[in-house]
Protein backbone atom coordinates (compact mmCIF):
# COMPACT_ATOMS: atom_id res chain seq x y z
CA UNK A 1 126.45 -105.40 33.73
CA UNK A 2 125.59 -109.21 32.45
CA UNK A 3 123.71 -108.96 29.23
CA UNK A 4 121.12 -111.97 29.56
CA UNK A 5 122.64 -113.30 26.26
CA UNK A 6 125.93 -113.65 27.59
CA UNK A 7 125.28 -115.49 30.82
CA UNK A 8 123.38 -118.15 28.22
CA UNK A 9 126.91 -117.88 26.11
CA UNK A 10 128.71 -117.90 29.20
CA UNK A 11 126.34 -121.52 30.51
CA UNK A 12 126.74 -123.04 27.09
CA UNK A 13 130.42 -122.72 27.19
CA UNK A 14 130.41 -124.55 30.41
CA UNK A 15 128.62 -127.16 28.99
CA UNK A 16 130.84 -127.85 26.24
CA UNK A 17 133.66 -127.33 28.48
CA UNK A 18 133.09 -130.28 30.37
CA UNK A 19 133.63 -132.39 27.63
CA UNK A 20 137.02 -131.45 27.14
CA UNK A 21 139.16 -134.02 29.11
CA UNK A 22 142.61 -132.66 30.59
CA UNK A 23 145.32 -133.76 32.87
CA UNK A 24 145.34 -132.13 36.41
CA UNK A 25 147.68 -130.95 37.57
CA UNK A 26 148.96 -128.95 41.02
CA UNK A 27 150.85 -125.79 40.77
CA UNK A 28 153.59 -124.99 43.10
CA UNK A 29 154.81 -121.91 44.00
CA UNK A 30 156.83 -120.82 47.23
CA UNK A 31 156.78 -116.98 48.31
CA UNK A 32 157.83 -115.39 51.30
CA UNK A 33 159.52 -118.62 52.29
CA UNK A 34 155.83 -120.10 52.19
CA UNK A 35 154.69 -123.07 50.12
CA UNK A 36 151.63 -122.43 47.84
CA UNK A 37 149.82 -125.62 46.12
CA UNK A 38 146.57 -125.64 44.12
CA UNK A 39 144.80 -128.74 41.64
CA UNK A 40 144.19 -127.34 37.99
CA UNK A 41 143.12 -128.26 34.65
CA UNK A 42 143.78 -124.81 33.09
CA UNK A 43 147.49 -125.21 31.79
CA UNK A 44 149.15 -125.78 28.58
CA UNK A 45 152.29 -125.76 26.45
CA UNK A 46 152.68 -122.26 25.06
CA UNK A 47 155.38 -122.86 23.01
CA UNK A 48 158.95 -125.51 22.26
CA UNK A 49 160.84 -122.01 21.46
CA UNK A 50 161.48 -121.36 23.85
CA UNK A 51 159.87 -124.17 25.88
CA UNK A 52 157.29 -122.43 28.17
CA UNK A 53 153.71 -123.22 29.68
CA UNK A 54 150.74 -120.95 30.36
CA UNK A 55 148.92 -121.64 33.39
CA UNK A 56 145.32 -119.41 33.81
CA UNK A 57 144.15 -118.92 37.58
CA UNK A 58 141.54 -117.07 38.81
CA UNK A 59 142.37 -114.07 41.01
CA UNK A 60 140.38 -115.11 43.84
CA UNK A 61 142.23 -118.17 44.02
CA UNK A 62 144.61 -118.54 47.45
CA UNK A 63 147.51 -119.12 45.45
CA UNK A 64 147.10 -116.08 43.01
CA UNK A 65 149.10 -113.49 45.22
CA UNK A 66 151.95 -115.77 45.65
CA UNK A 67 152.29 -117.05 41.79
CA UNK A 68 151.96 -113.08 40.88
CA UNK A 69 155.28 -112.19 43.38
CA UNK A 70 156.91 -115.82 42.68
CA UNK A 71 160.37 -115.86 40.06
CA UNK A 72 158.92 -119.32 40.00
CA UNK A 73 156.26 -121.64 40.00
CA UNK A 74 155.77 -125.28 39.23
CA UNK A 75 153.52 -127.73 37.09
CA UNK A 76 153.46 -131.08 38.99
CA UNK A 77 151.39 -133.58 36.06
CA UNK A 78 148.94 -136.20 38.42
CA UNK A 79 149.19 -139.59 37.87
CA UNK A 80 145.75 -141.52 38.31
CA UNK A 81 146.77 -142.86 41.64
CA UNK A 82 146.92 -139.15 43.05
CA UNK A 83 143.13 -138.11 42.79
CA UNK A 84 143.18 -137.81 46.45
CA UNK A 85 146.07 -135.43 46.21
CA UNK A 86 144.41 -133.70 43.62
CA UNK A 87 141.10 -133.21 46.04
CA UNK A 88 143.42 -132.42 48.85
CA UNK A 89 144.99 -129.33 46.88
CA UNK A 90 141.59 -129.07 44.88
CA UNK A 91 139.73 -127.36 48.01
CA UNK A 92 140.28 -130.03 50.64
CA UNK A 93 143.08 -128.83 52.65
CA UNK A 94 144.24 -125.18 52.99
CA UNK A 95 147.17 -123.46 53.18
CA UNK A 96 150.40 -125.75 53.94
CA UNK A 97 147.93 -128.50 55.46
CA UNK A 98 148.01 -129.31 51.28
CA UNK A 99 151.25 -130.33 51.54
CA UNK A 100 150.46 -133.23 54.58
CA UNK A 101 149.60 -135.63 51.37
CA UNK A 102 152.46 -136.59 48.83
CA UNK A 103 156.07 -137.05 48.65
CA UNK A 104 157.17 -133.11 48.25
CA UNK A 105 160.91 -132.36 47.56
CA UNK A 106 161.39 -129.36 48.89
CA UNK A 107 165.12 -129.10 47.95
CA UNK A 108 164.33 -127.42 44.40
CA UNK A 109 163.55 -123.69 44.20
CA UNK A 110 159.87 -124.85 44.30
CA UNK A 111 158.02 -127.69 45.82
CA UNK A 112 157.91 -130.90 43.46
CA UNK A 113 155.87 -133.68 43.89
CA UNK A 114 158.54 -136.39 43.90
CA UNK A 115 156.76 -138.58 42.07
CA UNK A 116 154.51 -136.57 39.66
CA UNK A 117 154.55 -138.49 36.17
CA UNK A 118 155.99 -134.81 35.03
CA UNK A 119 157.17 -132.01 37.17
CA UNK A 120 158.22 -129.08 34.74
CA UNK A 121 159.45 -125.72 36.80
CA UNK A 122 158.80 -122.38 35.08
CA UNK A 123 160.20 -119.09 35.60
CA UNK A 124 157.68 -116.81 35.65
CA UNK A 125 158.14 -115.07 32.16
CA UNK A 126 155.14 -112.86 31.97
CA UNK A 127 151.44 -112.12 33.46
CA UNK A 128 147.92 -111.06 32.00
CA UNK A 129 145.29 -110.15 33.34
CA UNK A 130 141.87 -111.45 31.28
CA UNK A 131 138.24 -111.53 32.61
CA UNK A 132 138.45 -113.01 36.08
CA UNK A 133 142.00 -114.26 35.47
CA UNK A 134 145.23 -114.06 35.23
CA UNK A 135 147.70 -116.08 32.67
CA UNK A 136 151.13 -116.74 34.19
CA UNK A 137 153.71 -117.60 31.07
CA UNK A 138 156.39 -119.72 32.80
CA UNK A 139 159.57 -120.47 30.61
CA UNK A 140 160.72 -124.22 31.60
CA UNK A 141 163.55 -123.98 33.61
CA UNK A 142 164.27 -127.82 34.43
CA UNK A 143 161.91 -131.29 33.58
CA UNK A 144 161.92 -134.14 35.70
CA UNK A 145 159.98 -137.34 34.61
CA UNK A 146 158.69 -140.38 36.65
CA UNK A 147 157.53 -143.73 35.90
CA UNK A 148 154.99 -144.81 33.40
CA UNK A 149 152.06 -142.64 31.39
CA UNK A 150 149.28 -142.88 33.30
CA UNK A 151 147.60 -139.13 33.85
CA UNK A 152 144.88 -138.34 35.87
CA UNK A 153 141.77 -136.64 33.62
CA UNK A 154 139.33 -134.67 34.59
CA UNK A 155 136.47 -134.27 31.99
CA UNK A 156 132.59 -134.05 32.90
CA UNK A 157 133.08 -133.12 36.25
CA UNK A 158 134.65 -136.32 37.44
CA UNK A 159 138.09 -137.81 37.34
CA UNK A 160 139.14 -140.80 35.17
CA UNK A 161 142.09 -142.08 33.39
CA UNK A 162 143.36 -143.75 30.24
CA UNK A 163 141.75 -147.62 29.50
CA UNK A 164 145.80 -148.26 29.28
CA UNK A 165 149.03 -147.06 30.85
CA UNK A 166 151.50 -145.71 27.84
CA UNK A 167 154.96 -146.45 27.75
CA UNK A 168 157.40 -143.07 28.85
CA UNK A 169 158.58 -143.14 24.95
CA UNK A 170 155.05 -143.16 23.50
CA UNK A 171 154.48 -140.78 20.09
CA UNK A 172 152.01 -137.78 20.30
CA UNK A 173 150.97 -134.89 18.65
CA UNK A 174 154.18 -133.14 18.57
């Protein structure tokens, strides 16, 4: 049962969720010889040793089933020119039909978007269960790179970008 304190924790988190801005991004997976895409904001560098991402999805999501039984799964980073993409996989589409917008390659053991401004694939490392969620740990397997810095953020329920485009050998947090 909901305490009423905790669904006004649970609305003020929310609230100050939406003003933190992240990249989206669409996981891949394939299972069962079917493709399985879906937009998220929810993923993150875990650690550089060994290089490996988390990525949180909720278990009601389409895609849940299929990143629980994949060896595999992908993190395709948006560039700002693929908000449409990132609607398409976000809801739009279902199924394969979210594979009718992009340039896939389906030639690696997942599907990458060809021209993602990252595409990192993970091997599923391991899987918690939290709340309404699971984490999938992936541990990078292979990192292809495209073209300039220019991600596409989501932050206060819309989508934006950077003011400027950052060169691929730009300096960050580390």
């Amino acid at each position: 049962m909901t305490h009423p304190d905790d669904t006004a924790l649970a609305d003020a988190t929310k609230l100050a969720l939406r003003r933190l801005a992240k990249s989206v991004v669409v996981i891949t997976c394939r299972h069962e010889g079917r493709r399985y895409a879906m937009a998220a904001t929810a993923v993150d560098a875990l650690s550089m040793e060994p290089p490996s991402l988390l990525a949180c999805v909720n278990r009601s999501a389409s895609i849940h089933p299929a990143l629980a039984g994949a060896e595999m799964f992908a993190i395709n980073i948006l560039r700002r020119d693929h908000e449409p993409l990132s609607h398409h996989c976000g809801g739009g589409a279902k199924g394969e039909a979210r594979f009718e917008l992009g340039s896939w390659d389906d030639e690696a053991p997942v599907p990458i978007l060809a021209d993602a401004q990252a595409a990192i694939l993970c091997r599923r490392d391991a899987t918690f269960e939290y709340g309404t969620h699971s984490i999938f740990v992936g541990r990078v397997a292979e990192v292809r790179t495209f073209g300039e810095v220019d991600p596409l953020v989501y932050v206060d329920g819309r989508y934006t970008g950077l003011h400027n485009s950052l060169s691929p050998m730009g300096r960050g947090l580390g």
